[in-house]
C-alpha atoms as a PDB file:
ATOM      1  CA  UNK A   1      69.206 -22.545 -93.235  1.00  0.00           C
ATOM      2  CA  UNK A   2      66.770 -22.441 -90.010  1.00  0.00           C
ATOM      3  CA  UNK A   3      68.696 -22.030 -86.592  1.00  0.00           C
ATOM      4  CA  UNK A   4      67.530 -24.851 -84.370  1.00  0.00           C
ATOM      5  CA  UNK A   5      65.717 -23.339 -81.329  1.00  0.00           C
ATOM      6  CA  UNK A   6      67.003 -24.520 -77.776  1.00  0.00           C
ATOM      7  CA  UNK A   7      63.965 -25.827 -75.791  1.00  0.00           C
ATOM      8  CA  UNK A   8      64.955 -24.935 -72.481  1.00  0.00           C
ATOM      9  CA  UNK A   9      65.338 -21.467 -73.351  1.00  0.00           C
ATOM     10  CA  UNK A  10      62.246 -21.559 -75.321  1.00  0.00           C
ATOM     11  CA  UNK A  11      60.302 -22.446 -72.030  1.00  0.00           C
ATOM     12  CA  UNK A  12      61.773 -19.809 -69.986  1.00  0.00           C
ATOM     13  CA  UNK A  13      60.763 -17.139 -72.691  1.00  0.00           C
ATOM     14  CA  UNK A  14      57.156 -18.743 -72.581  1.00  0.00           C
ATOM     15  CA  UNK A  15      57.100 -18.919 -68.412  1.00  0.00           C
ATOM     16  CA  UNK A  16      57.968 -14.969 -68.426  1.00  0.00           C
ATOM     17  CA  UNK A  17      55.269 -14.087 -70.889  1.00  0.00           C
ATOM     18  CA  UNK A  18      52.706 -16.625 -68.982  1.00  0.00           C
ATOM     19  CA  UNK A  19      54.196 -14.270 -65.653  1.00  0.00           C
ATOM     20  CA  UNK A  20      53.488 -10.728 -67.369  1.00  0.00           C
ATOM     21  CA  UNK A  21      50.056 -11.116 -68.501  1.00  0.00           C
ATOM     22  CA  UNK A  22      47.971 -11.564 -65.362  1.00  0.00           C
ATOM     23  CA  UNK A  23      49.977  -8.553 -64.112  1.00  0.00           C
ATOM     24  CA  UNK A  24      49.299  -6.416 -67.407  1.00  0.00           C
ATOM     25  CA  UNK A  25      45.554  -7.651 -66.978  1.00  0.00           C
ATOM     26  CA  UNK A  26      45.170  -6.593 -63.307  1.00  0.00           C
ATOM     27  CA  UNK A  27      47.003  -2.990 -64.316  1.00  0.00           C
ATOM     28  CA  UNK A  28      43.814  -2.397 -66.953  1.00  0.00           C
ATOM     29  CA  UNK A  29      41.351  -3.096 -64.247  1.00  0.00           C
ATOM     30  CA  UNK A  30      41.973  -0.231 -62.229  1.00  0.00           C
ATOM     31  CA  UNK A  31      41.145   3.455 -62.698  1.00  0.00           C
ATOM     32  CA  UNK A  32      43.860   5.020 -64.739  1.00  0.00           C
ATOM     33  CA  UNK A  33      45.295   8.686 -62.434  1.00  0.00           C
ATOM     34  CA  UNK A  34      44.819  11.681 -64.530  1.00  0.00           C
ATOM     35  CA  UNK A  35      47.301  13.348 -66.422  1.00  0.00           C
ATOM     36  CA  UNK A  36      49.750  14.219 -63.826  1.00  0.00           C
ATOM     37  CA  UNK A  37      48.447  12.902 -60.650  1.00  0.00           C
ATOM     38  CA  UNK A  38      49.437   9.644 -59.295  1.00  0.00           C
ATOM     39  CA  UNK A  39      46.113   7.434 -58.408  1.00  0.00           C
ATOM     40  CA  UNK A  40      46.233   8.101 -54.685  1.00  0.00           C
ATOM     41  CA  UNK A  41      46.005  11.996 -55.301  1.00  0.00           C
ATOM     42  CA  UNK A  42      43.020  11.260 -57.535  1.00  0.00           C
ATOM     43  CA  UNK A  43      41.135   8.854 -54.734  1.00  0.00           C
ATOM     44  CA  UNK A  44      41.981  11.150 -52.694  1.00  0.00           C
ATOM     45  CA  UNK A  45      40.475  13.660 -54.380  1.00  0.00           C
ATOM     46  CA  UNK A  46      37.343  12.178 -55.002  1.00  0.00           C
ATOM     47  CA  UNK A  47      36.898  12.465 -51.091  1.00  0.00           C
ATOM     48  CA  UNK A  48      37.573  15.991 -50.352  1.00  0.00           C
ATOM     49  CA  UNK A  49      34.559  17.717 -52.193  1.00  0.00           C
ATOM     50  CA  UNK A  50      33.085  20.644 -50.243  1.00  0.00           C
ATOM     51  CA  UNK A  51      28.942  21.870 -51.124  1.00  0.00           C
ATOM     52  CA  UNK A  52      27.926  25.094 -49.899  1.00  0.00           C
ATOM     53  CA  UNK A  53      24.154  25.854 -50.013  1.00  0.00           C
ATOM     54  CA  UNK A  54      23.133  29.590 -49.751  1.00  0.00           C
ATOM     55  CA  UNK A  55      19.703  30.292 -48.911  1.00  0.00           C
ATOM     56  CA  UNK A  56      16.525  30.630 -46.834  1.00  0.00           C
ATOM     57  CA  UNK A  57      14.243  28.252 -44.801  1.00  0.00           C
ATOM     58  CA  UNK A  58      13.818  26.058 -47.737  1.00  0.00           C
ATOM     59  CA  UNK A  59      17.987  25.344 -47.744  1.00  0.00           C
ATOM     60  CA  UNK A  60      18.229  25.185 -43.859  1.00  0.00           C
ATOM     61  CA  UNK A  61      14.752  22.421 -44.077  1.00  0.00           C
ATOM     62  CA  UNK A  62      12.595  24.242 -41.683  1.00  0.00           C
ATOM     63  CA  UNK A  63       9.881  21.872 -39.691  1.00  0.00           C
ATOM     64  CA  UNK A  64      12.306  18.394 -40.915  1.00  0.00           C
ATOM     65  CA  UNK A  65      15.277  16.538 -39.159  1.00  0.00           C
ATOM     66  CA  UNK A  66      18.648  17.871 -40.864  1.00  0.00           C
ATOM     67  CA  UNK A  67      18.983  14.616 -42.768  1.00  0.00           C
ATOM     68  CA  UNK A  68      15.932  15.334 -45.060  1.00  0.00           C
ATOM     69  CA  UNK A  69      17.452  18.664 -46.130  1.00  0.00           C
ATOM     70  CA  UNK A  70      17.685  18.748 -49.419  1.00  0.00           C
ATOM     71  CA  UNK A  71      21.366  19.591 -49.625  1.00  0.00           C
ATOM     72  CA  UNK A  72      22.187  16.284 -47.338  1.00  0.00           C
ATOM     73  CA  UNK A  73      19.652  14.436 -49.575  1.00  0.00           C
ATOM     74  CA  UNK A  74      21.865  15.526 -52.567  1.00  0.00           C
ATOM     75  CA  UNK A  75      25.039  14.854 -50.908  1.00  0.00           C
ATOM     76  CA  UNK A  76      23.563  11.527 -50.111  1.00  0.00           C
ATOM     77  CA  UNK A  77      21.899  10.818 -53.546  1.00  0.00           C
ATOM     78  CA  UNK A  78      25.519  12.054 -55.640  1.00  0.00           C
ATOM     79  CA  UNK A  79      27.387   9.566 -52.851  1.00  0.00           C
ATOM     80  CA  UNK A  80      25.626   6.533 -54.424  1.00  0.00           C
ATOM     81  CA  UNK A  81      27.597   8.009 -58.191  1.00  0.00           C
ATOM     82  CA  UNK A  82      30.969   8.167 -56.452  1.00  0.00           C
ATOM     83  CA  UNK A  83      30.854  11.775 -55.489  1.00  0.00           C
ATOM     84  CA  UNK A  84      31.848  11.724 -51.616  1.00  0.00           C
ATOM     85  CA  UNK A  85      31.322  15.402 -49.979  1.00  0.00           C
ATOM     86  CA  UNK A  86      33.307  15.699 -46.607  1.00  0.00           C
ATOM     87  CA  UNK A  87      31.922  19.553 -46.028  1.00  0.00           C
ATOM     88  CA  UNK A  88      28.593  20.364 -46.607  1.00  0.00           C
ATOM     89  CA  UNK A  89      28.055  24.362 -45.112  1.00  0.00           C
ATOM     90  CA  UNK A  90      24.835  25.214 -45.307  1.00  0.00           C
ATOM     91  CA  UNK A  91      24.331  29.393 -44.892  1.00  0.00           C
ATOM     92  CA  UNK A  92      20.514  30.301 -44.305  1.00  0.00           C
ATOM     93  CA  UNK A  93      18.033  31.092 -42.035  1.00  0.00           C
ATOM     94  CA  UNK A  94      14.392  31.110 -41.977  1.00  0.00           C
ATOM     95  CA  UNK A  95      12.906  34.148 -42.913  1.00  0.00           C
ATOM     96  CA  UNK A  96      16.098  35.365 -44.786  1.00  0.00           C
ATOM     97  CA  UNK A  97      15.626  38.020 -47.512  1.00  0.00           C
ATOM     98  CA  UNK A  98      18.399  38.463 -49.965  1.00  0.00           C
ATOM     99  CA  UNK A  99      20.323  41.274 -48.068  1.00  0.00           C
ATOM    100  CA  UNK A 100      20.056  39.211 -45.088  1.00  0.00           C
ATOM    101  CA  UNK A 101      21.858  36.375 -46.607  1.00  0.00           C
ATOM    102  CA  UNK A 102      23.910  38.970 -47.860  1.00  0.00           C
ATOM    103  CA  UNK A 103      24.955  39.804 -44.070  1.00  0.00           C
ATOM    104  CA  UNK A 104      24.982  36.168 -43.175  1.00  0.00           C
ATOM    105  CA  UNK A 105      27.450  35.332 -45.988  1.00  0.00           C
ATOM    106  CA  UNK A 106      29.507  38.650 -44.828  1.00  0.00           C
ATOM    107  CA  UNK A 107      29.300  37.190 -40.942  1.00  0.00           C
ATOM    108  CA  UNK A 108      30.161  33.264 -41.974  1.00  0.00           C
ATOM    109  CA  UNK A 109      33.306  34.260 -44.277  1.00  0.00           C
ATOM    110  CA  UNK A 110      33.303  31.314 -46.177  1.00  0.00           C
ATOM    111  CA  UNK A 111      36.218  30.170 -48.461  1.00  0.00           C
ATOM    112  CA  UNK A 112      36.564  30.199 -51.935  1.00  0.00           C
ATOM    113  CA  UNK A 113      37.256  26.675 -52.815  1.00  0.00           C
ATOM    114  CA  UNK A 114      34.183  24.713 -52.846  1.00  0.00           C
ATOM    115  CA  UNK A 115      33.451  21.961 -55.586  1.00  0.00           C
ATOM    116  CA  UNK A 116      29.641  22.999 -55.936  1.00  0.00           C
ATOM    117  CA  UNK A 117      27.310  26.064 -54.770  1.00  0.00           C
ATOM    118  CA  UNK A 118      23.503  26.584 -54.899  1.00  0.00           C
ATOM    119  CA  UNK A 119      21.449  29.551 -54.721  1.00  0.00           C
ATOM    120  CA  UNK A 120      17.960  29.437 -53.230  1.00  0.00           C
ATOM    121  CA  UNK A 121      16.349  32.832 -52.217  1.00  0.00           C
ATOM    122  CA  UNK A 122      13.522  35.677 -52.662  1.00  0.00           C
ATOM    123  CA  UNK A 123      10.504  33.977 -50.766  1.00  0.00           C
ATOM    124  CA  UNK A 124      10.653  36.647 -47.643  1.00  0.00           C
ATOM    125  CA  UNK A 125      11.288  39.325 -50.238  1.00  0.00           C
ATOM    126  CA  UNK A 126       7.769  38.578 -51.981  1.00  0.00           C
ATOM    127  CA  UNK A 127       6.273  37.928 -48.650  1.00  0.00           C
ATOM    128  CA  UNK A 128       7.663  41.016 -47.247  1.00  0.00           C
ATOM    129  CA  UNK A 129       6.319  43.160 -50.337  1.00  0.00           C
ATOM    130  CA  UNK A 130       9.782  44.476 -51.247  1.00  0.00           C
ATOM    131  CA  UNK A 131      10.629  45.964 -54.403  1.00  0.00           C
ATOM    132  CA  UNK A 132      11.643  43.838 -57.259  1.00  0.00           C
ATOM    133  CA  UNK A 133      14.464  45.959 -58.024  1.00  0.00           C
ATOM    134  CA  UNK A 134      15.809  45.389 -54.910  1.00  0.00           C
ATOM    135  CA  UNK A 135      15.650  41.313 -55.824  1.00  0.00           C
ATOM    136  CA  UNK A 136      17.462  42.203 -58.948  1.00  0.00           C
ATOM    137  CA  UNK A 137      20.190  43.950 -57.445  1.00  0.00           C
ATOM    138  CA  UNK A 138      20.723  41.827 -54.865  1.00  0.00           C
ATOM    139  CA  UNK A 139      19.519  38.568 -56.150  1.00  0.00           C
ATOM    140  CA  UNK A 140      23.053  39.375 -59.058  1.00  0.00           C
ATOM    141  CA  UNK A 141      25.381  40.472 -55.740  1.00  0.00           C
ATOM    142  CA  UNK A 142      24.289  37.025 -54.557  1.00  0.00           C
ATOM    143  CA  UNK A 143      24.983  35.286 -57.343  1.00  0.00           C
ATOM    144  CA  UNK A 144      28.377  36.562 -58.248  1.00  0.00           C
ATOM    145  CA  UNK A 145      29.562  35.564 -54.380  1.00  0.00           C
ATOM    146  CA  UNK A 146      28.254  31.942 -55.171  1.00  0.00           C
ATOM    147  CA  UNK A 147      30.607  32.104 -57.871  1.00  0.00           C
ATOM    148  CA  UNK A 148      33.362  33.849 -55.869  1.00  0.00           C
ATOM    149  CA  UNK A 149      33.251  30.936 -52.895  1.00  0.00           C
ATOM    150  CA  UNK A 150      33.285  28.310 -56.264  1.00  0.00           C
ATOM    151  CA  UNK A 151      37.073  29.748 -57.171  1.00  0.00           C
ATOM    152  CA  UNK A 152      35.318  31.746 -59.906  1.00  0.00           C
ATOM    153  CA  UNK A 153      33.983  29.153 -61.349  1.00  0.00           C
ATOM    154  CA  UNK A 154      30.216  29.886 -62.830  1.00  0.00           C
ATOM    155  CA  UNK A 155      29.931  25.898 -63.900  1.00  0.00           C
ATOM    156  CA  UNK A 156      30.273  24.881 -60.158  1.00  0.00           C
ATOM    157  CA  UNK A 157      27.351  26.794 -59.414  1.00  0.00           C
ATOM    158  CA  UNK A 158      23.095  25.874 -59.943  1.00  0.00           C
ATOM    159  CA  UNK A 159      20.265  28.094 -58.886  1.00  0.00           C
ATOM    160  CA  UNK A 160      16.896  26.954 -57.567  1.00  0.00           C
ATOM    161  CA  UNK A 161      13.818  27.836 -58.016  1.00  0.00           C
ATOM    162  CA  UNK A 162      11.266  29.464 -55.242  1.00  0.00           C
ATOM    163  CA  UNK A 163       8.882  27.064 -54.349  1.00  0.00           C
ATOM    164  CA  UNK A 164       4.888  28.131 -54.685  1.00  0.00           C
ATOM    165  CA  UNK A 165       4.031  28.402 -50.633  1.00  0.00           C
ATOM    166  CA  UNK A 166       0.458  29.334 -52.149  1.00  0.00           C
ATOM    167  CA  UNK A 167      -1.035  25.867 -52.138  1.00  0.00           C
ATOM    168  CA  UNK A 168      -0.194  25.078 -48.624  1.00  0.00           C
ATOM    169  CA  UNK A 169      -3.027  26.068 -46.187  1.00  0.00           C
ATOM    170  CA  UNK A 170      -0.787  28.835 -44.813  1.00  0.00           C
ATOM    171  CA  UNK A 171      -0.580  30.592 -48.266  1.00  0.00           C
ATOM    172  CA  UNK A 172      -4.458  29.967 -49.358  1.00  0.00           C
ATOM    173  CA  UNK A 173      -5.223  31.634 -46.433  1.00  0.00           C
ATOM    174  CA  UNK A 174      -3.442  34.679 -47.941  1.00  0.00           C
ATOM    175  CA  UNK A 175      -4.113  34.416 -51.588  1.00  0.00           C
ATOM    176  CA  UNK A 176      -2.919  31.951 -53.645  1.00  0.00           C
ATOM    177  CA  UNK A 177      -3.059  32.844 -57.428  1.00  0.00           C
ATOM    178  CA  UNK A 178      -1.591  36.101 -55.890  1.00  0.00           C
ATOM    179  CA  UNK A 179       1.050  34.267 -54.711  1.00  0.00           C
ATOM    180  CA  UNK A 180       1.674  32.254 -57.160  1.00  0.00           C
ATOM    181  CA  UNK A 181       2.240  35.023 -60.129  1.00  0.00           C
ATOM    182  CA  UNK A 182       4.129  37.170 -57.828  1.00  0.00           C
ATOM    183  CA  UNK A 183       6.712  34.219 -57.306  1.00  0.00           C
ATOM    184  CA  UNK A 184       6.531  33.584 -61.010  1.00  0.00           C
ATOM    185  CA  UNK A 185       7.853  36.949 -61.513  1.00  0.00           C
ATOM    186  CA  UNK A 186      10.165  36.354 -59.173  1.00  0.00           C
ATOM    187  CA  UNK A 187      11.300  32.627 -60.228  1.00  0.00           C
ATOM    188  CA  UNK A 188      11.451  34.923 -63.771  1.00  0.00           C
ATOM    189  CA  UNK A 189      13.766  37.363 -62.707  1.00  0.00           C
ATOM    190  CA  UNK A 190      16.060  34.854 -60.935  1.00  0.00           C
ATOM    191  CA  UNK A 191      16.162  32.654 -64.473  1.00  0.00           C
ATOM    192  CA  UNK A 192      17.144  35.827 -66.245  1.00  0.00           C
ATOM    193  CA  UNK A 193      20.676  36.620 -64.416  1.00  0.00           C
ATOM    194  CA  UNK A 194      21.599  32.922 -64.058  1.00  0.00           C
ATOM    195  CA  UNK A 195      21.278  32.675 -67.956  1.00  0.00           C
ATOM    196  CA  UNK A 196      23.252  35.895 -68.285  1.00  0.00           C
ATOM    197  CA  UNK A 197      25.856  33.762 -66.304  1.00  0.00           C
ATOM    198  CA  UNK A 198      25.933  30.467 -68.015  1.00  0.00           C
ATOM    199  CA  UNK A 199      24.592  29.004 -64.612  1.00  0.00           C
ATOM    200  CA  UNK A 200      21.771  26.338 -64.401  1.00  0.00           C
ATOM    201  CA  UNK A 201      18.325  27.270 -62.931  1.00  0.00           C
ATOM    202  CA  UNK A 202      16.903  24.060 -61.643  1.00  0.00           C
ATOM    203  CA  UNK A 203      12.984  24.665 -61.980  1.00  0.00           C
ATOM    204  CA  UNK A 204      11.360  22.504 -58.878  1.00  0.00           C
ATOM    205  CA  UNK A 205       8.290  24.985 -58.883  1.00  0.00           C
ATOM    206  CA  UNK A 206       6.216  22.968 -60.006  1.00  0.00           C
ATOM    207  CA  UNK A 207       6.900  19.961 -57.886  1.00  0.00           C
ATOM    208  CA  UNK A 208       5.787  22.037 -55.209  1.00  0.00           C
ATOM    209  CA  UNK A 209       2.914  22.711 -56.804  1.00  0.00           C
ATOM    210  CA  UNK A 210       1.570  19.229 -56.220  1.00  0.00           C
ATOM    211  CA  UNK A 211       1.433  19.928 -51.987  1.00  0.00           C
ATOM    212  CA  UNK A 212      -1.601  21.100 -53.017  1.00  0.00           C
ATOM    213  CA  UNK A 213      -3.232  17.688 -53.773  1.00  0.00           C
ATOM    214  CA  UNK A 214      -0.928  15.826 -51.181  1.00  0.00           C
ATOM    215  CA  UNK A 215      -0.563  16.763 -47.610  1.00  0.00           C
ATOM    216  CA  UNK A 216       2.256  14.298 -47.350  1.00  0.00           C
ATOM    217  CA  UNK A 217       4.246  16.823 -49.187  1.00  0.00           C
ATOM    218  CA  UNK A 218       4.132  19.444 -46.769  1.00  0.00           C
ATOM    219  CA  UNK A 219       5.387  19.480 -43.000  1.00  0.00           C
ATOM    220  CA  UNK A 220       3.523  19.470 -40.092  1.00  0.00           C
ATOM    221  CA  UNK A 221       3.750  23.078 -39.816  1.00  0.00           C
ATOM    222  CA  UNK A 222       1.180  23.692 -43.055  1.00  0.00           C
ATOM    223  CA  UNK A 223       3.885  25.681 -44.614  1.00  0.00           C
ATOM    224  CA  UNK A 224       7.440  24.135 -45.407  1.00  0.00           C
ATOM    225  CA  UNK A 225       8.345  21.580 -47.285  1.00  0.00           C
ATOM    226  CA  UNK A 226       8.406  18.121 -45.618  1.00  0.00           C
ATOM    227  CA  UNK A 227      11.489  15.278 -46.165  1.00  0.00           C
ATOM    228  CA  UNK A 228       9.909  14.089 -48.845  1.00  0.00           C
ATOM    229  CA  UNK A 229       8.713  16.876 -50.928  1.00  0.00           C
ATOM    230  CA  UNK A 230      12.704  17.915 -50.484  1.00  0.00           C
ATOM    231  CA  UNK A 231      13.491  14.255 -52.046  1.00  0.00           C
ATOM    232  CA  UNK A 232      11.399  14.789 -55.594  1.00  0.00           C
ATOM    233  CA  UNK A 233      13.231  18.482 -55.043  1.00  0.00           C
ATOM    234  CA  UNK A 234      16.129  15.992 -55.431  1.00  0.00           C
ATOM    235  CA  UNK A 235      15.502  14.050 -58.126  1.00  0.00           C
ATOM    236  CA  UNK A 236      15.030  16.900 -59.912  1.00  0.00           C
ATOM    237  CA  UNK A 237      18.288  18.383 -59.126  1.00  0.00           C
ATOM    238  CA  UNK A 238      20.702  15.690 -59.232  1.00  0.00           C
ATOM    239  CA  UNK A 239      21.248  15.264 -63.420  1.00  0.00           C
ATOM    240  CA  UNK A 240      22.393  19.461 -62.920  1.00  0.00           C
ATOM    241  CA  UNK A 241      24.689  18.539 -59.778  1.00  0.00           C
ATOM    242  CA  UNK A 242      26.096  15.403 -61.346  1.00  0.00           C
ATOM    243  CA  UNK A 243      27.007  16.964 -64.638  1.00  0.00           C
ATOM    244  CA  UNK A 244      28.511  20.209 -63.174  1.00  0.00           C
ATOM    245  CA  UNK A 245      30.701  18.342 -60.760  1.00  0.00           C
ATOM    246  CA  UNK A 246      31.766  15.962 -63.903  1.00  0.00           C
ATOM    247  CA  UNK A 247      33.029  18.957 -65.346  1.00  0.00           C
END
């Protein structure tokens, strides 16, 4: 035979449940810590990523304001997909070869605990005339200390291409198909040893290729890049940055 229920306690068992679920709802709206962190470590660490861009005058933005650099442009775009950078160093110089980045690296010291690191260099070796071999050499040294200041890490780290300085009126006036297949070689080279690594060789070459059509893509010193040349550099860029810091 049945047991007859009791109302009142029926009710309470009814207001407890009603009580619980808007709390167990809320709980599933937030973003679940990962394994072992609470969710303030996580937020927190979402906030504490560190970029370090190695390079020449086309990292430092040579001729544009330091917000249209194209590391701060990618710091900026990769903000808008929840990746907040609160260090961005940014080691180059215009007119660096790759053993003077080599000696800037050596003078800056930098840490070995950044989130992401790019590679950009070899223009003022071609420009210079240097040996290839020497780019080789050096261009590897390079790379291995981009993946020393990444905590070892070769999938925090993306190369970029050199950009073709041949179809600005600076280069024509100095060859440009010379140029052009000299960088190539270069660009070639450069592709080579980040593949032997594992790394990413973001291939914006051709973008600035099209300066040569539009003057808006080069700054007002008929050479560099300009702000928004380094923006379709960007675009370019960002799918490699976001999936490497997803990682």
């Amino acid at each position: 035979m049945l047991k007859k229920l009791n109302p009142f306690l029926v009710k309470l068992h009814l207001n407890k449940l009603f009580l619980l679920f808007p709390i167990l709802f809320l709980g599933n709206c937030f973003p679940q810590p990962e394994s072992g962190k609470s969710l303030s470590e996580n937020l927190f660490h979402q906030n504490e990523l560190r970029f370090l861009a190695l390079g020449d005058s086309y990292t430092i933005g040579e001729s544009v304001p330091e917000n249209e650099r194209w590391p701060i442009q990618l710091s900026d775009s990769l903000s808008t997909k929840g990746f907040i950078f609160k260090e961005i160093n940014i080691i180059a110089t215009t007119g660096w070869t790759t053993s003077e980045l080599q000696a800037g690296i050596l003078d800056a010291d930098p840490d070995s605990s950044y989130d992401m690191v790019s590679l950009l260099i070899g223009v003022n070796n071609q420009y210079r005339g240097y040996n290839t071999n020497i780019y080789r050499t050096e261009f590897k040294e390079l790379l291995e200390q981009a993946i020393v200041s990444a905590n070892g890490d070769m999938e925090k780290v993306f190369v970029v291409s050199i950009p073709n300085y041949g179809v600005t009126p600076f280069g024509q006036s100095l060859g440009e198909d010379r140029i052009r297949k000299e960088l190539l070689y270069y660009d070639a080279i450069a592709d080579s040893i980040a593949q032997t690594f594992g790394i990413p060789f973001v291939n914006i070459t051709p973008i600035s290729e099209d300066a040569k059509t539009d003057p808006a893509l080069i700054a007002g010193d008929q050479l560099h890049p300009s702000g928004e040349m380094y923006s379709l550099w960007v675009q370019e860029i960002l799918p490699v940055a976001e999936k490497l810091l997803q990682q």
